[in-house]
PDB file of N, CA and C in Angstrom:
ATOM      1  N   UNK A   1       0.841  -1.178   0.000  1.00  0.00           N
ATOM      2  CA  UNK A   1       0.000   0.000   0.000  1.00  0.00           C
ATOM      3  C   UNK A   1       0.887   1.242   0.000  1.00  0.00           C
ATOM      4  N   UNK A   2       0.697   1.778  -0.519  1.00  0.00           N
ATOM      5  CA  UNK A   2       1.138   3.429  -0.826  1.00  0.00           C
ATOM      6  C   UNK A   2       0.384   4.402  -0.200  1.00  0.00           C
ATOM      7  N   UNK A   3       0.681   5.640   0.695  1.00  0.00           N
ATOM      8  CA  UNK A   3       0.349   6.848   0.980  1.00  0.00           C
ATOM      9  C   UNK A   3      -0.260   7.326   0.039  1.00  0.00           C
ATOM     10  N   UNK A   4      -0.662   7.379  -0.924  1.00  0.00           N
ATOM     11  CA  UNK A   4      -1.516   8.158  -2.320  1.00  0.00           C
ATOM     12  C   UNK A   4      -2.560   6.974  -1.804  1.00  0.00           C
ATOM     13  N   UNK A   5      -2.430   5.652  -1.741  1.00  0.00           N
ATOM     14  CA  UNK A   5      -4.184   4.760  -1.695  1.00  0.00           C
ATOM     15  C   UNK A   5      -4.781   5.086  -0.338  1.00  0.00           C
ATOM     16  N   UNK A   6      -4.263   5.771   0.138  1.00  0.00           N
ATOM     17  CA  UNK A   6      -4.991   6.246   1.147  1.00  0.00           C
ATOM     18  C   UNK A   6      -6.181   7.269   1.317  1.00  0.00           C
ATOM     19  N   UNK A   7      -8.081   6.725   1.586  1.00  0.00           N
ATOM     20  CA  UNK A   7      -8.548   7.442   1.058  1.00  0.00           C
ATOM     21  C   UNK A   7      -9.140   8.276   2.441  1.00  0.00           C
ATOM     22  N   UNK A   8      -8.831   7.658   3.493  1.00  0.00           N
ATOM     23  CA  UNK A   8      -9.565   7.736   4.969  1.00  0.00           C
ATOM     24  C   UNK A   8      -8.703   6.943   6.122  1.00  0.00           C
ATOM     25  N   UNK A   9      -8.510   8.258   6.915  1.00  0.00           N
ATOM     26  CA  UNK A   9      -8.030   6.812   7.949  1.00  0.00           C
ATOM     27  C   UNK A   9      -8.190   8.020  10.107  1.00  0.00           C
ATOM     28  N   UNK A  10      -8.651   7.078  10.080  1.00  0.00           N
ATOM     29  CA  UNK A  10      -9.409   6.973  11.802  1.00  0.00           C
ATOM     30  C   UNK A  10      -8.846   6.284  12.923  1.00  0.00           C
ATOM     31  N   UNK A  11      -9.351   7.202  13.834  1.00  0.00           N
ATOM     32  CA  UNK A  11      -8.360   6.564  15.367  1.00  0.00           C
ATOM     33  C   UNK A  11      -9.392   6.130  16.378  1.00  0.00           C
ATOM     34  N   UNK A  12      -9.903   4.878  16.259  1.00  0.00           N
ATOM     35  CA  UNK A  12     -11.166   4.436  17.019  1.00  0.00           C
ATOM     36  C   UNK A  12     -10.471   3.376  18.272  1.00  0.00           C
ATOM     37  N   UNK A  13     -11.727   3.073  19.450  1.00  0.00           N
ATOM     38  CA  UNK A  13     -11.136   2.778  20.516  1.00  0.00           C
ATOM     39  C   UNK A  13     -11.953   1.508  20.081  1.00  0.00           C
ATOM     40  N   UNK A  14     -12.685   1.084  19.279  1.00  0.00           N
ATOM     41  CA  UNK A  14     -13.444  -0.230  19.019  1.00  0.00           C
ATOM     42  C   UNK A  14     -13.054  -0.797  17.746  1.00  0.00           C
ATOM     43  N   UNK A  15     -13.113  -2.507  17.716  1.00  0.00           N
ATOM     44  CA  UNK A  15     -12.663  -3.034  16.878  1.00  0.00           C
ATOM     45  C   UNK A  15     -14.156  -3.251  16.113  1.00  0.00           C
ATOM     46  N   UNK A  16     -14.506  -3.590  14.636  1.00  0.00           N
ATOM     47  CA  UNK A  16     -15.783  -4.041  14.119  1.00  0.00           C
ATOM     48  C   UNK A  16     -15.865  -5.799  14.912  1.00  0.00           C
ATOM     49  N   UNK A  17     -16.878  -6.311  14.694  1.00  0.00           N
ATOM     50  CA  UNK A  17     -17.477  -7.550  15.475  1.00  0.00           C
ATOM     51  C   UNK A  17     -16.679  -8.235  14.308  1.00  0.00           C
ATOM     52  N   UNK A  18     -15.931  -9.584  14.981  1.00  0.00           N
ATOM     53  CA  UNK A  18     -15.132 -10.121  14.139  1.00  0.00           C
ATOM     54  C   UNK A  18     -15.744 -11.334  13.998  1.00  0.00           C
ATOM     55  N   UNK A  19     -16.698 -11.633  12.688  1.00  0.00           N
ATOM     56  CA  UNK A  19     -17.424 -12.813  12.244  1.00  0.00           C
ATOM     57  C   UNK A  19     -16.805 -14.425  11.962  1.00  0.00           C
ATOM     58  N   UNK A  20     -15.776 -13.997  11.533  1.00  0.00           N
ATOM     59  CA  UNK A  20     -14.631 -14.938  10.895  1.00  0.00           C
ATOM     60  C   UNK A  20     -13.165 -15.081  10.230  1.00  0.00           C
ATOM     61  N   UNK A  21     -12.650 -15.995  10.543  1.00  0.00           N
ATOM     62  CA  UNK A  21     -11.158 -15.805   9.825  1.00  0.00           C
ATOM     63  C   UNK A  21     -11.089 -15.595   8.430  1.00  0.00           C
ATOM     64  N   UNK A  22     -10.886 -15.610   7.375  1.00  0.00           N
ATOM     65  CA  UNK A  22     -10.557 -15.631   5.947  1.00  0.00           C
ATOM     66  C   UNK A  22      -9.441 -16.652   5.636  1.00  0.00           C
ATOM     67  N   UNK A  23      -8.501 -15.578   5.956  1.00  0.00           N
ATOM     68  CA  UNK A  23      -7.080 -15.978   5.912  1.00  0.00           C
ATOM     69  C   UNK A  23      -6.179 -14.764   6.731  1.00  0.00           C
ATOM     70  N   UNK A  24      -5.975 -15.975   7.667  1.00  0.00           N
ATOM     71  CA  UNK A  24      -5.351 -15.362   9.078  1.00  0.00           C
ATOM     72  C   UNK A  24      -5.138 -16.037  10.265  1.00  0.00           C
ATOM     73  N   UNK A  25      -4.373 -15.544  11.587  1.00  0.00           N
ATOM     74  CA  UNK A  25      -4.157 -16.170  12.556  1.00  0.00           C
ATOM     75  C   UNK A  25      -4.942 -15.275  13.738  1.00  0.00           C
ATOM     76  N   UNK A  26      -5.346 -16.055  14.533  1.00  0.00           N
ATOM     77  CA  UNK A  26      -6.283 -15.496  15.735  1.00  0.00           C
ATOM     78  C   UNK A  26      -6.255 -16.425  16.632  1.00  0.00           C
ATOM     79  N   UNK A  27      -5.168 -17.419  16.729  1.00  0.00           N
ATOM     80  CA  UNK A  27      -5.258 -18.446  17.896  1.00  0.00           C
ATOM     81  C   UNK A  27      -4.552 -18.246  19.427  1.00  0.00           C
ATOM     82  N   UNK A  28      -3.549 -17.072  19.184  1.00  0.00           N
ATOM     83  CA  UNK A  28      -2.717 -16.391  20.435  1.00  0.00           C
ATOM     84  C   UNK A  28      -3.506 -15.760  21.093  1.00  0.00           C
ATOM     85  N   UNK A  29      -3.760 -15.528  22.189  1.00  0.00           N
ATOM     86  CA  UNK A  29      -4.309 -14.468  23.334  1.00  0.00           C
ATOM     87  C   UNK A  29      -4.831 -14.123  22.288  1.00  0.00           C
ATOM     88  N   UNK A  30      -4.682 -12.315  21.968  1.00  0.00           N
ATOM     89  CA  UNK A  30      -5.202 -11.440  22.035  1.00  0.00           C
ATOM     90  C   UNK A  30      -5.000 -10.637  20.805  1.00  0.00           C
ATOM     91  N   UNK A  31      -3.730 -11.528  19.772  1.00  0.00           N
ATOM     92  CA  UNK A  31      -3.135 -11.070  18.237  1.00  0.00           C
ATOM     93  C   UNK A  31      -4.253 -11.723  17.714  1.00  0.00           C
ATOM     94  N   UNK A  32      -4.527 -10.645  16.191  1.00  0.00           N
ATOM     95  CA  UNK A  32      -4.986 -11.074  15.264  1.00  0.00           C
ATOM     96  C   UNK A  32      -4.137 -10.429  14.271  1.00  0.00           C
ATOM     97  N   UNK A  33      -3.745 -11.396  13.174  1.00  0.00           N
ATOM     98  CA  UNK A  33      -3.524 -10.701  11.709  1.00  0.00           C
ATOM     99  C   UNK A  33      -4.204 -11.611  10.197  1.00  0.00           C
ATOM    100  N   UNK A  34      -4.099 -10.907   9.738  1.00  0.00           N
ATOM    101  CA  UNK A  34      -4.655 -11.773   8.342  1.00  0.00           C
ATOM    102  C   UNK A  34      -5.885 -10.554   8.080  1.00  0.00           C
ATOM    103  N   UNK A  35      -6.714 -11.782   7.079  1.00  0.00           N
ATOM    104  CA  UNK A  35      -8.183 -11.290   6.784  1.00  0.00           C
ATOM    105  C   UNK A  35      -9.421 -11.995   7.186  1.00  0.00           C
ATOM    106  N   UNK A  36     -10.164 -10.852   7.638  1.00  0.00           N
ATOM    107  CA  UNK A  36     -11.358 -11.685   8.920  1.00  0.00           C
ATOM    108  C   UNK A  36     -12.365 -11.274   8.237  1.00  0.00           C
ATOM    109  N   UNK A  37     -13.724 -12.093   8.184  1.00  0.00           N
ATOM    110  CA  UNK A  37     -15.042 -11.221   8.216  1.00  0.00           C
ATOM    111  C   UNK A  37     -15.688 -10.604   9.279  1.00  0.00           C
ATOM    112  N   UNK A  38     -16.054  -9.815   9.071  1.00  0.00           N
ATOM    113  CA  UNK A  38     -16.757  -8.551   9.872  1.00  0.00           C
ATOM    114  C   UNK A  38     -18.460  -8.203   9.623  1.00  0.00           C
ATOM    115  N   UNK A  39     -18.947  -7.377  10.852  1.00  0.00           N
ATOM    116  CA  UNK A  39     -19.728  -6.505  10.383  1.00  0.00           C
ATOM    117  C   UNK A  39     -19.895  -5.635   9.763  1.00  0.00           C
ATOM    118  N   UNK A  40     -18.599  -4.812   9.417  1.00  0.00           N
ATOM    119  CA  UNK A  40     -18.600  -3.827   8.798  1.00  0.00           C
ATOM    120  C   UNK A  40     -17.881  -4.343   7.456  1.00  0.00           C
ATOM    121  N   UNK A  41     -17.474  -5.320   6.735  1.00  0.00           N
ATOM    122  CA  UNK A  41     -17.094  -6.297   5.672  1.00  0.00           C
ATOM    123  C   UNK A  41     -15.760  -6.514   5.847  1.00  0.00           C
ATOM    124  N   UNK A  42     -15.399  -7.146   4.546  1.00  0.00           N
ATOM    125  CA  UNK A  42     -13.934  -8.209   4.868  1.00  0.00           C
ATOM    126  C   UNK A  42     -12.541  -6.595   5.390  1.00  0.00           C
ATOM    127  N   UNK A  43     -12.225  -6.983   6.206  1.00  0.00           N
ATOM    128  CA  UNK A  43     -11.021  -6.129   6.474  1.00  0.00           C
ATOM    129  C   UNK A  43      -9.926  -7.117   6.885  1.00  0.00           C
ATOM    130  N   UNK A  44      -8.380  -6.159   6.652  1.00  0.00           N
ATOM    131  CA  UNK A  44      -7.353  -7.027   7.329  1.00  0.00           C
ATOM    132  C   UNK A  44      -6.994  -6.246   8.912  1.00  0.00           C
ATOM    133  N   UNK A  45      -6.497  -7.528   9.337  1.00  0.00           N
ATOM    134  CA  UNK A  45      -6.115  -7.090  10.542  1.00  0.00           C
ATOM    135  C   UNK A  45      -4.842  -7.469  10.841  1.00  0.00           C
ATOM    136  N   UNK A  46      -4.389  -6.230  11.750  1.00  0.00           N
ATOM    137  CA  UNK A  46      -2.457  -6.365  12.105  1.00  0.00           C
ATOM    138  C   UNK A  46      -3.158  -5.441  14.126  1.00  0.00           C
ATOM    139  N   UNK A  47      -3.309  -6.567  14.817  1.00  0.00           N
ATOM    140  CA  UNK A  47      -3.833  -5.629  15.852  1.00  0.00           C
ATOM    141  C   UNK A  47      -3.753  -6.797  17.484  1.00  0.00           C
ATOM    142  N   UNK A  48      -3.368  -5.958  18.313  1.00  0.00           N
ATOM    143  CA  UNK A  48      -3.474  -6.492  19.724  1.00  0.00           C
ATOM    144  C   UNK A  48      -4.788  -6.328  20.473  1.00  0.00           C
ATOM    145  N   UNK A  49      -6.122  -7.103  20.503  1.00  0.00           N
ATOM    146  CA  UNK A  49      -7.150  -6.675  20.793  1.00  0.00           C
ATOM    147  C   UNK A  49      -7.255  -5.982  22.202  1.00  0.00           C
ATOM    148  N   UNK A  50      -6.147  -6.182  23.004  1.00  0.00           N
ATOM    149  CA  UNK A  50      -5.904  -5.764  24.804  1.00  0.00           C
ATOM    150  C   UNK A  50      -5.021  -4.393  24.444  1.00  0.00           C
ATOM    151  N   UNK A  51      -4.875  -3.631  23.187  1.00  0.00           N
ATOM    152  CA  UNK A  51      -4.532  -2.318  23.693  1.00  0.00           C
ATOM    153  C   UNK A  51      -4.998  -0.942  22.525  1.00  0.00           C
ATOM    154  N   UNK A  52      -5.758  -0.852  22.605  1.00  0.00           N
ATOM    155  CA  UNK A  52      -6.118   0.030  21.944  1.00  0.00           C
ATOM    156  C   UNK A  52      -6.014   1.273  22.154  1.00  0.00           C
ATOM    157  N   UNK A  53      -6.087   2.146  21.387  1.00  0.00           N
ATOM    158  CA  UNK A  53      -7.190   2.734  19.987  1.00  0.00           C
ATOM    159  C   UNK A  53      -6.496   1.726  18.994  1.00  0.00           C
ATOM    160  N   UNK A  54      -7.186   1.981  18.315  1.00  0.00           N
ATOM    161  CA  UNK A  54      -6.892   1.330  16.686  1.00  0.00           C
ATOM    162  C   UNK A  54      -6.924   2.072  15.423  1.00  0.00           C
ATOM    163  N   UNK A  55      -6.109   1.970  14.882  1.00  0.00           N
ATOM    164  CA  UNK A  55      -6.031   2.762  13.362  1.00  0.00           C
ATOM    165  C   UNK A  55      -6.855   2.221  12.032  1.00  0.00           C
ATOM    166  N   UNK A  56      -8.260   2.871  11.849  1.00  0.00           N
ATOM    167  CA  UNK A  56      -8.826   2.208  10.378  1.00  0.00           C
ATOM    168  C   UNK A  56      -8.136   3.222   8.964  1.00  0.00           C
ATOM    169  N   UNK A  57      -7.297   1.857   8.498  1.00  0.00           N
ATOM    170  CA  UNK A  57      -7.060   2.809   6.742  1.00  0.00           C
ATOM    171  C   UNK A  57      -8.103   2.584   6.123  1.00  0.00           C
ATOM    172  N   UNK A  58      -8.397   3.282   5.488  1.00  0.00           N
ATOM    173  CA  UNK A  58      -9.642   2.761   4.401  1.00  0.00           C
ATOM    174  C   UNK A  58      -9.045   2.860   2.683  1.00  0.00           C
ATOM    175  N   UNK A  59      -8.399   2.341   1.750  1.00  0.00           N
ATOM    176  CA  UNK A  59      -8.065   2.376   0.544  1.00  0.00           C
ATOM    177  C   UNK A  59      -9.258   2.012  -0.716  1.00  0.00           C
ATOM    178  N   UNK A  60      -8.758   1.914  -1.211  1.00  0.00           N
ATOM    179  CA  UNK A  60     -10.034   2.097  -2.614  1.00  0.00           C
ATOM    180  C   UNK A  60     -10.124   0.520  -2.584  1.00  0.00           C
ATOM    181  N   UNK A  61      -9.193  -0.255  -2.520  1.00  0.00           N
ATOM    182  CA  UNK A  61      -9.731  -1.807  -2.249  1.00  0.00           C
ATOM    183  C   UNK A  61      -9.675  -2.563  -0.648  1.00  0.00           C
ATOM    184  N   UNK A  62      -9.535  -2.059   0.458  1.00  0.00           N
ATOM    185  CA  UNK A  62      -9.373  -2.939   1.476  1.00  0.00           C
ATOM    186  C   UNK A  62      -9.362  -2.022   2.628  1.00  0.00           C
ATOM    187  N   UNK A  63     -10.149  -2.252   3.830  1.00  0.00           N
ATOM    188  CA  UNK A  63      -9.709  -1.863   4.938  1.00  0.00           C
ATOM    189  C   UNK A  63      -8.790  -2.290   6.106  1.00  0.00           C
ATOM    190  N   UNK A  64      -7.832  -2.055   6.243  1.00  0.00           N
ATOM    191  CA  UNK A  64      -6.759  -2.386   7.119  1.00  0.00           C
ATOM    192  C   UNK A  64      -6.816  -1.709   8.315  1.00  0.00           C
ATOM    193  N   UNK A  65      -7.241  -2.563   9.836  1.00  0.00           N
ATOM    194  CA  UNK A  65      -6.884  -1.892  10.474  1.00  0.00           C
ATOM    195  C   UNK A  65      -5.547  -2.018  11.482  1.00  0.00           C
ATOM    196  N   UNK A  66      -4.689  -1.551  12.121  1.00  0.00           N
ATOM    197  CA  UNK A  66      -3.845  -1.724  13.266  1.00  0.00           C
ATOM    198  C   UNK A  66      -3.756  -1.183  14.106  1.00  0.00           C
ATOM    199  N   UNK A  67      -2.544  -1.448  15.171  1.00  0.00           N
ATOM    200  CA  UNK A  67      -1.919  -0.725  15.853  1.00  0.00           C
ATOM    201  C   UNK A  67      -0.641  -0.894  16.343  1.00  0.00           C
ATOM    202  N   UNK A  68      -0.465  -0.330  17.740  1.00  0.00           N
ATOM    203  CA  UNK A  68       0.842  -0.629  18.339  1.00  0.00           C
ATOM    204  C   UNK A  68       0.898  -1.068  19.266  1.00  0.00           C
ATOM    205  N   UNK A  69       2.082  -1.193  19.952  1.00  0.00           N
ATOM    206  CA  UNK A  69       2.817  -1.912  21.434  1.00  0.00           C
ATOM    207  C   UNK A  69       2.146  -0.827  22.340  1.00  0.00           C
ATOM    208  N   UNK A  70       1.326   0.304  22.501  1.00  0.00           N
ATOM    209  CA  UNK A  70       0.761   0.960  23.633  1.00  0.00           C
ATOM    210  C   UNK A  70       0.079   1.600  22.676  1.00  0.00           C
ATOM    211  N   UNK A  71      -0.849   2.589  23.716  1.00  0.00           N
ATOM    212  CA  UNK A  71      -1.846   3.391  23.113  1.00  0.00           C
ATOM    213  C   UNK A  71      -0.723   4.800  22.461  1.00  0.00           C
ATOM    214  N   UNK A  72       0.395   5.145  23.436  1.00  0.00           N
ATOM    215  CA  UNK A  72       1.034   5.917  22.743  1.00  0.00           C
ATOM    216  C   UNK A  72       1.492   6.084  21.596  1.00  0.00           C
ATOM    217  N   UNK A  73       2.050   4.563  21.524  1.00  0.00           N
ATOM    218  CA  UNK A  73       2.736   4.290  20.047  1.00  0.00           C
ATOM    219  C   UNK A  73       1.723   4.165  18.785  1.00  0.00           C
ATOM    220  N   UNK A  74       0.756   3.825  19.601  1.00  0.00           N
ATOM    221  CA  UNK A  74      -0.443   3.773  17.855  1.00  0.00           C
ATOM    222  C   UNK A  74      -0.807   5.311  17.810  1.00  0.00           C
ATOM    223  N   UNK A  75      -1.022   6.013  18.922  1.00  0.00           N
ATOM    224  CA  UNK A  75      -1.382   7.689  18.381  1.00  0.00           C
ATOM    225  C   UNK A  75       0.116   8.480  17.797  1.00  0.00           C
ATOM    226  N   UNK A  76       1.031   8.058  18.216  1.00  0.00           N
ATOM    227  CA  UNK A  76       1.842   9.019  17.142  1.00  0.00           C
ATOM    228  C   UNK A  76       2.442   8.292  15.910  1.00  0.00           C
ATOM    229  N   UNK A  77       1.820   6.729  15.485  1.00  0.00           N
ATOM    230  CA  UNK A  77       1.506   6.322  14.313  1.00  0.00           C
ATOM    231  C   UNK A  77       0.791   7.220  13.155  1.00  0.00           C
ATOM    232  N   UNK A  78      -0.496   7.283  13.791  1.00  0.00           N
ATOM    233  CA  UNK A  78      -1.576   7.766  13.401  1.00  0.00           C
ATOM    234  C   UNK A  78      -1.561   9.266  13.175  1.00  0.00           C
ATOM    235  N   UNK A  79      -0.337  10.049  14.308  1.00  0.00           N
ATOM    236  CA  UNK A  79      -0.644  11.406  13.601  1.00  0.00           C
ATOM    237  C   UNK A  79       0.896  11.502  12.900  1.00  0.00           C
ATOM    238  N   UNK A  80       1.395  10.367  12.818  1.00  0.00           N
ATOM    239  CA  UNK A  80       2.302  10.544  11.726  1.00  0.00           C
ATOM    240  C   UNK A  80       1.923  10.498  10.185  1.00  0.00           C
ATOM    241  N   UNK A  81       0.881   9.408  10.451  1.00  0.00           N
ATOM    242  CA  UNK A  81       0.308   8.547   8.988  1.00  0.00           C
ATOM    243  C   UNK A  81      -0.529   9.905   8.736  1.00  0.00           C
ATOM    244  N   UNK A  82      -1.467  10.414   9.329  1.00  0.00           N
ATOM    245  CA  UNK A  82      -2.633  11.280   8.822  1.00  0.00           C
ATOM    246  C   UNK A  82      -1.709  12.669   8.573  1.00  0.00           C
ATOM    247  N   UNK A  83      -0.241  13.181   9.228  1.00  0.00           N
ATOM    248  CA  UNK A  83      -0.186  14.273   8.608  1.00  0.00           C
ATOM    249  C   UNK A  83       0.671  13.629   7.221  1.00  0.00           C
ATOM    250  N   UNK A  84       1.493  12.696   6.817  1.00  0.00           N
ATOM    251  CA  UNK A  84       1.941  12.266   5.579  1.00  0.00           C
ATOM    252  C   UNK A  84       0.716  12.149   4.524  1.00  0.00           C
ATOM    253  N   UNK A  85      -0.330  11.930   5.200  1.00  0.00           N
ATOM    254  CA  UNK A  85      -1.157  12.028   3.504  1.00  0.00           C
ATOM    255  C   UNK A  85      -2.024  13.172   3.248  1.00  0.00           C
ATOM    256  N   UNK A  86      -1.820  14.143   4.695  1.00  0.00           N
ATOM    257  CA  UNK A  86      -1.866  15.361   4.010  1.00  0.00           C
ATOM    258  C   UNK A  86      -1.451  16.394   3.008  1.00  0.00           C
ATOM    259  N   UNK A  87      -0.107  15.738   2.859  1.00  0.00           N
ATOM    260  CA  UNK A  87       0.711  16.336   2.327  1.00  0.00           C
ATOM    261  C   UNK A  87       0.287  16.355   0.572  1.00  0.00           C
TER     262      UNK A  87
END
């Protein structure tokens, strides 16, 4: 993914309801990565469900969401990522 496919991206403290795996791992505690079904439709996930906020990208084909090793580290992700595609 490229900074230009970036069409939206959000700093939420909730994950969407996670329906199913796709293709992915979700058998550790509290990691998920891969692609899951959702309520809100297929997204990938790169995320520690025990620390949030969470970062939603939204691109013209896929929603990705993540985060980080603390809540700190995913907010100055996030206002790193959101001022780079201001640009």
């Amino acid at each position: 993914m490229k900074l230009a496919d970036i069409q939206n991206i959000q700093l939420k403290n909730d994950l969407p309801v996670i329906k199913s795996k796709i293709n992915g791992f979700d058998g550790v505690g509290s990691i998920l990565k891969g692609e899951f079904s959702s309520d809100i439709g297929n997204v990938t996930l790169y995320v520690d469900t025990s620390k949030p906020p969470f970062i939603y990208i939204k691109t013209s084909s896929e929603l990705i969401i993540l985060n980080g090793q603390s809540k700190s580290k995913t907010e100055t992700l996030f206002n790193e990522l959101n001022s780079d595609i201001k640009k």
